[in-house]
N, C-alpha and C. Protein backbone atom coordinates (compact mmCIF):
# COMPACT_ATOMS: atom_id res chain seq x y z
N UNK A 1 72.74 5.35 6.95
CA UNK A 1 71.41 5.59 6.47
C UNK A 1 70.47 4.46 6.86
N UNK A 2 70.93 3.06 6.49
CA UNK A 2 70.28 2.15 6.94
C UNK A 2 70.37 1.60 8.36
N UNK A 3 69.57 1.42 9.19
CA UNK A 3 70.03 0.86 10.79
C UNK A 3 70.20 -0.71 10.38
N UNK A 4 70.66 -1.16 11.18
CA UNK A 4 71.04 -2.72 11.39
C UNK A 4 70.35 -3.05 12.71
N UNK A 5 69.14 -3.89 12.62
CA UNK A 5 67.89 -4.62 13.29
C UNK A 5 68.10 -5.72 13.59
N UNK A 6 69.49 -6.36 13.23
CA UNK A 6 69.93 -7.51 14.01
C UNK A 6 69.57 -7.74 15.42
N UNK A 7 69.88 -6.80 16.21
CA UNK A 7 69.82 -6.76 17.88
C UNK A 7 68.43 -7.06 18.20
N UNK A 8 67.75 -5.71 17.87
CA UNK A 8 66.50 -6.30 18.01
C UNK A 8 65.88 -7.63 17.33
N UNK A 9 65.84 -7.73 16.46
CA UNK A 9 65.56 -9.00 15.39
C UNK A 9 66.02 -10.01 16.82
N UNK A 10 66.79 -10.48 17.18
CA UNK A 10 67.38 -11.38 17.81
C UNK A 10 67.00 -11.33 19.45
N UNK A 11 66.97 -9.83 19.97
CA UNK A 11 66.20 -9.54 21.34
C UNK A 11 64.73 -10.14 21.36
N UNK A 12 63.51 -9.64 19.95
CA UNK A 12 62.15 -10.26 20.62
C UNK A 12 62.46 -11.69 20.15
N UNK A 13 63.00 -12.67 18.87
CA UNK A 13 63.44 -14.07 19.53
C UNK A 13 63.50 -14.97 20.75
N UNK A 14 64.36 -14.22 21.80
CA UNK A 14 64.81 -14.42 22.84
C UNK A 14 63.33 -14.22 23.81
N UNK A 15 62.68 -13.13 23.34
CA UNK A 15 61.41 -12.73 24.45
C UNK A 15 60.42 -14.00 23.97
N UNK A 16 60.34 -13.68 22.84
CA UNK A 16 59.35 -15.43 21.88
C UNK A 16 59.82 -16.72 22.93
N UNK A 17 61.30 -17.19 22.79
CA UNK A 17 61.61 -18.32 23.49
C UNK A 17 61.20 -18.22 25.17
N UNK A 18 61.33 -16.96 26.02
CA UNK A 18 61.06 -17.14 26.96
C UNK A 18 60.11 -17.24 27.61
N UNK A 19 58.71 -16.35 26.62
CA UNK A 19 57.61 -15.84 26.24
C UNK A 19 56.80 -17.74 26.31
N UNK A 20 57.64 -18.50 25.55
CA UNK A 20 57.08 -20.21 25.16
C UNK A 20 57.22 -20.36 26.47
N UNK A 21 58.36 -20.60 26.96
CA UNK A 21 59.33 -21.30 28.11
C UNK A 21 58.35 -21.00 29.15
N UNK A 22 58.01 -19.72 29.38
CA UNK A 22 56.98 -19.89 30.34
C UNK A 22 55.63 -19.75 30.54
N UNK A 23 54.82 -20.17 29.41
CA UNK A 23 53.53 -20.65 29.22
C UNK A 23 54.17 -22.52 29.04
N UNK A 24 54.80 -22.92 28.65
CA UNK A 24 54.73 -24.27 28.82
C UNK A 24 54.96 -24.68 30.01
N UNK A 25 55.92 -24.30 30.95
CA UNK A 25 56.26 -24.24 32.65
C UNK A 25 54.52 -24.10 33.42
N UNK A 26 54.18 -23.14 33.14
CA UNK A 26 52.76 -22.85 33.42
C UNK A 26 51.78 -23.96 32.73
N UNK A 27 51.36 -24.46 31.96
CA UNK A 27 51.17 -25.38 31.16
C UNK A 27 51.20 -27.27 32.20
N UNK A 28 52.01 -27.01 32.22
CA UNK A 28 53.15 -28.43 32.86
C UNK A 28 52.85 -28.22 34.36
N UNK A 29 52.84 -27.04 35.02
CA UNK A 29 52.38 -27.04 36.50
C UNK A 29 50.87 -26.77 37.01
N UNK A 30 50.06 -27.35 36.20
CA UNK A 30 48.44 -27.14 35.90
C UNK A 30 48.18 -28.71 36.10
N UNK A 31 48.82 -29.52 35.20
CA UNK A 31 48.77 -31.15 35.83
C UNK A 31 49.22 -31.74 37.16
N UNK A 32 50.02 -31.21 37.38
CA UNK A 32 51.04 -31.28 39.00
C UNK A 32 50.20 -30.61 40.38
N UNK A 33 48.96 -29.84 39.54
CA UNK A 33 48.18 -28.88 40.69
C UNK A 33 46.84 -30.34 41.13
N UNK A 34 47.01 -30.55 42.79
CA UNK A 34 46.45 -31.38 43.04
C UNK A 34 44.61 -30.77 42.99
N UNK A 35 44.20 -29.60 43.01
CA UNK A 35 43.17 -29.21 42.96
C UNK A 35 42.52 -29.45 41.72
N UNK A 36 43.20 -29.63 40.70
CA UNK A 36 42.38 -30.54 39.32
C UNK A 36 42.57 -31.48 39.01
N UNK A 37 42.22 -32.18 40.20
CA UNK A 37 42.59 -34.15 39.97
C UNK A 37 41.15 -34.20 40.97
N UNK A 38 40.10 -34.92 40.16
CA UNK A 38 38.90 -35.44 40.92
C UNK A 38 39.16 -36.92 40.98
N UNK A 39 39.67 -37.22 42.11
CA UNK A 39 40.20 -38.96 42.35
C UNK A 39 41.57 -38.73 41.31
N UNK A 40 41.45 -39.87 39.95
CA UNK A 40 42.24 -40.57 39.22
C UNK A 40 41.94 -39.47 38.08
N UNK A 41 40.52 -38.64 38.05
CA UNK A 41 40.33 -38.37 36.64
C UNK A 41 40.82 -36.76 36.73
N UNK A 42 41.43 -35.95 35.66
CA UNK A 42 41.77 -34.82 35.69
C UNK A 42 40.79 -33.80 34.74
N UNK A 43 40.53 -33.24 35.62
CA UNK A 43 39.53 -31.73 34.91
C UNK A 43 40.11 -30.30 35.03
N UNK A 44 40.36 -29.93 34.04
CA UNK A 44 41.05 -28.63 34.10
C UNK A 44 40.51 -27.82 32.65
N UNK A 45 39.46 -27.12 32.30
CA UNK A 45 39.36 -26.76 31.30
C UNK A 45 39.95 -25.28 30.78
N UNK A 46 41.09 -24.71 31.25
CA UNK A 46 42.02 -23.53 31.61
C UNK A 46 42.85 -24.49 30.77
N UNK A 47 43.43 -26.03 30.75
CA UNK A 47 44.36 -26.26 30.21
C UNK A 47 44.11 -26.71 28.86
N UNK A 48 45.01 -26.57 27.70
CA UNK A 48 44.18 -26.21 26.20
C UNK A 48 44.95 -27.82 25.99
N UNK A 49 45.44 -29.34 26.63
CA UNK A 49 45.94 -29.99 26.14
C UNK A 49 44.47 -31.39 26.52
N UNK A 50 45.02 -32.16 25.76
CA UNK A 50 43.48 -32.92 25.52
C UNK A 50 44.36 -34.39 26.42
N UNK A 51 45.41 -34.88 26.29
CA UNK A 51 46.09 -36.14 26.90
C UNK A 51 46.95 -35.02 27.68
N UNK A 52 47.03 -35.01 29.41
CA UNK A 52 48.19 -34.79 30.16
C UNK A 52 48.42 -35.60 30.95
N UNK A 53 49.94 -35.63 31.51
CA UNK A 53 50.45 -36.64 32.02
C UNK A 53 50.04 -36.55 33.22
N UNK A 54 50.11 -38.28 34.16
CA UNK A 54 49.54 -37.97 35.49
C UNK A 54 50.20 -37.62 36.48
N UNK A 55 50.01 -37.30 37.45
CA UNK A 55 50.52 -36.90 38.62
C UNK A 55 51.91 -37.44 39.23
N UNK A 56 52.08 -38.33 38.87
CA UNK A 56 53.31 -39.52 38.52
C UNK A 56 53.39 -40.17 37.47
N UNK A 57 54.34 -39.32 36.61
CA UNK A 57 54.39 -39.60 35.17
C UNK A 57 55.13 -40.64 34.70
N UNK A 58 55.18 -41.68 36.05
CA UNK A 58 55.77 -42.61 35.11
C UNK A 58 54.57 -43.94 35.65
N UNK A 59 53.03 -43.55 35.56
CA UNK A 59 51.91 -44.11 35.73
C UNK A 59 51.31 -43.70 34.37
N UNK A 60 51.75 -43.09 33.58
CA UNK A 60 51.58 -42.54 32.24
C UNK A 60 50.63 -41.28 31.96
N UNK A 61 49.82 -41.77 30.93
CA UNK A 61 49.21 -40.18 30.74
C UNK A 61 47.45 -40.85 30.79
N UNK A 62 46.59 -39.43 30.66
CA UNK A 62 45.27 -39.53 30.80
C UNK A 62 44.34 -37.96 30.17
N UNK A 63 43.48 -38.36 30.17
CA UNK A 63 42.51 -37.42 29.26
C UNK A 63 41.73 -36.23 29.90
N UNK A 64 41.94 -34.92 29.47
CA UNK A 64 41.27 -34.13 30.45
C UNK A 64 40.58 -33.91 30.20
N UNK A 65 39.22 -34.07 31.32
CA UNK A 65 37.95 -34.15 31.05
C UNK A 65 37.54 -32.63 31.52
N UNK A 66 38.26 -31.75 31.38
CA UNK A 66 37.80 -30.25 31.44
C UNK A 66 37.51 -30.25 29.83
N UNK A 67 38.33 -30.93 28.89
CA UNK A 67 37.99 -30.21 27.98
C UNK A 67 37.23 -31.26 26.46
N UNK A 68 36.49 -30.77 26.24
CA UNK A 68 34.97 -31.42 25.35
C UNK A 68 35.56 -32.06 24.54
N UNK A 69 37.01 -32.39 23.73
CA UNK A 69 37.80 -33.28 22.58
C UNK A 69 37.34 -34.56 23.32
N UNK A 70 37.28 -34.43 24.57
CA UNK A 70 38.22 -36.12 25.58
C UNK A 70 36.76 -36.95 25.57
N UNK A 71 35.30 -36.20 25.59
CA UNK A 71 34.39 -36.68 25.54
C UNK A 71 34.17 -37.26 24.13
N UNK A 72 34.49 -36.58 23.18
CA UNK A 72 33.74 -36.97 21.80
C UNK A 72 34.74 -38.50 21.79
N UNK A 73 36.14 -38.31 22.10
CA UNK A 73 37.01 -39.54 21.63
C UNK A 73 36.30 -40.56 22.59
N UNK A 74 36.10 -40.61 23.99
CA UNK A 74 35.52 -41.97 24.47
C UNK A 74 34.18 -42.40 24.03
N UNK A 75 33.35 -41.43 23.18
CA UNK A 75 32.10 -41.44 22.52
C UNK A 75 32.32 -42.39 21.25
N UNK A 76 33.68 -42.02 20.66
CA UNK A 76 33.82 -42.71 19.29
C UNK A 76 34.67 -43.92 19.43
N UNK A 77 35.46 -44.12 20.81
CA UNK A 77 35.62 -45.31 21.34
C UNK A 77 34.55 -46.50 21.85
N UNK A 78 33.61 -46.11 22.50
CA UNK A 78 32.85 -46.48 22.44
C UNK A 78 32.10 -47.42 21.62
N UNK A 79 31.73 -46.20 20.60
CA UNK A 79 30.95 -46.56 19.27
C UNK A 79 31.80 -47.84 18.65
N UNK A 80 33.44 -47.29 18.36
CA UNK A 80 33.67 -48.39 18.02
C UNK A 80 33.49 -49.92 18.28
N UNK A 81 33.51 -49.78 19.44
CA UNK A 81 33.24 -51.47 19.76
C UNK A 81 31.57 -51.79 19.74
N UNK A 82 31.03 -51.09 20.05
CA UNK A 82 29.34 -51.37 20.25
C UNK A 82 29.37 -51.63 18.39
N UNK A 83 29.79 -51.19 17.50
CA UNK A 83 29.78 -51.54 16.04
C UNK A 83 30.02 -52.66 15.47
N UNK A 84 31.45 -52.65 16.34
CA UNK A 84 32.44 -54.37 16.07
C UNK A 84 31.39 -55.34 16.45
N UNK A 85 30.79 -55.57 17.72
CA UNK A 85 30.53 -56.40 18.43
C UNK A 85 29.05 -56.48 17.92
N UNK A 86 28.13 -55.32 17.13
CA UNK A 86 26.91 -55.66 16.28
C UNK A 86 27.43 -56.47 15.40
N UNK A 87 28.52 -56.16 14.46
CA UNK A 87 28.64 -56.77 13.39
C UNK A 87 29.11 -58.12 13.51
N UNK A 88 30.11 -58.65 14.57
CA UNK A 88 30.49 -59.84 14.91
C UNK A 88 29.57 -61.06 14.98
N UNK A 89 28.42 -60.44 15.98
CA UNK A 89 27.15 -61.32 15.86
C UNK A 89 26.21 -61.01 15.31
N UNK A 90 26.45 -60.84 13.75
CA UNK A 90 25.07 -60.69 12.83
C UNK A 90 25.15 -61.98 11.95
């Protein structure tokens, strides 16, 4: 009377994990694409991550300036020190 949904239950799982597996693959080969590297700086606003790693990831990581987070943080970096450095010499 009752079916047992294990299989499936456990089949879309498997589609979920592969479903991740390859939007993060895709994801990960968006930084590696030399067409969104202007010089040193990376613009890609297709990619939804705000720090990706560089082109040689063991030169570390950097901020993508495709997408509007990376501006406000060097804005409030910024600020920070232009603040420090009012208040230092007052």
């Amino acid at each position: 009377m009752y079916k047992n949904n294990s299989r499936n239950g456990s089949k879309s799982k498997d589609e979920e994990k592969m479903k991740k597996k390859v939007e993060k693959e895709i994801i990960d080969s968006m930084s590696k694409n030399p067409n969104n590297w202007k010089g040193i700086f990376y613009v890609n606003s297709k990619d939804p991550r705000i720090i990706v790693p560089k082109i040689n990831p063991s030169f570390g990581w950097t901020l993508n300036f495709g997408h509007k987070v990376s501006y406000v943080g060097i804005l409030l970096i910024i600020l920070i020190i232009v603040v420090y450095q009012v208040l230092i010499y007052m």
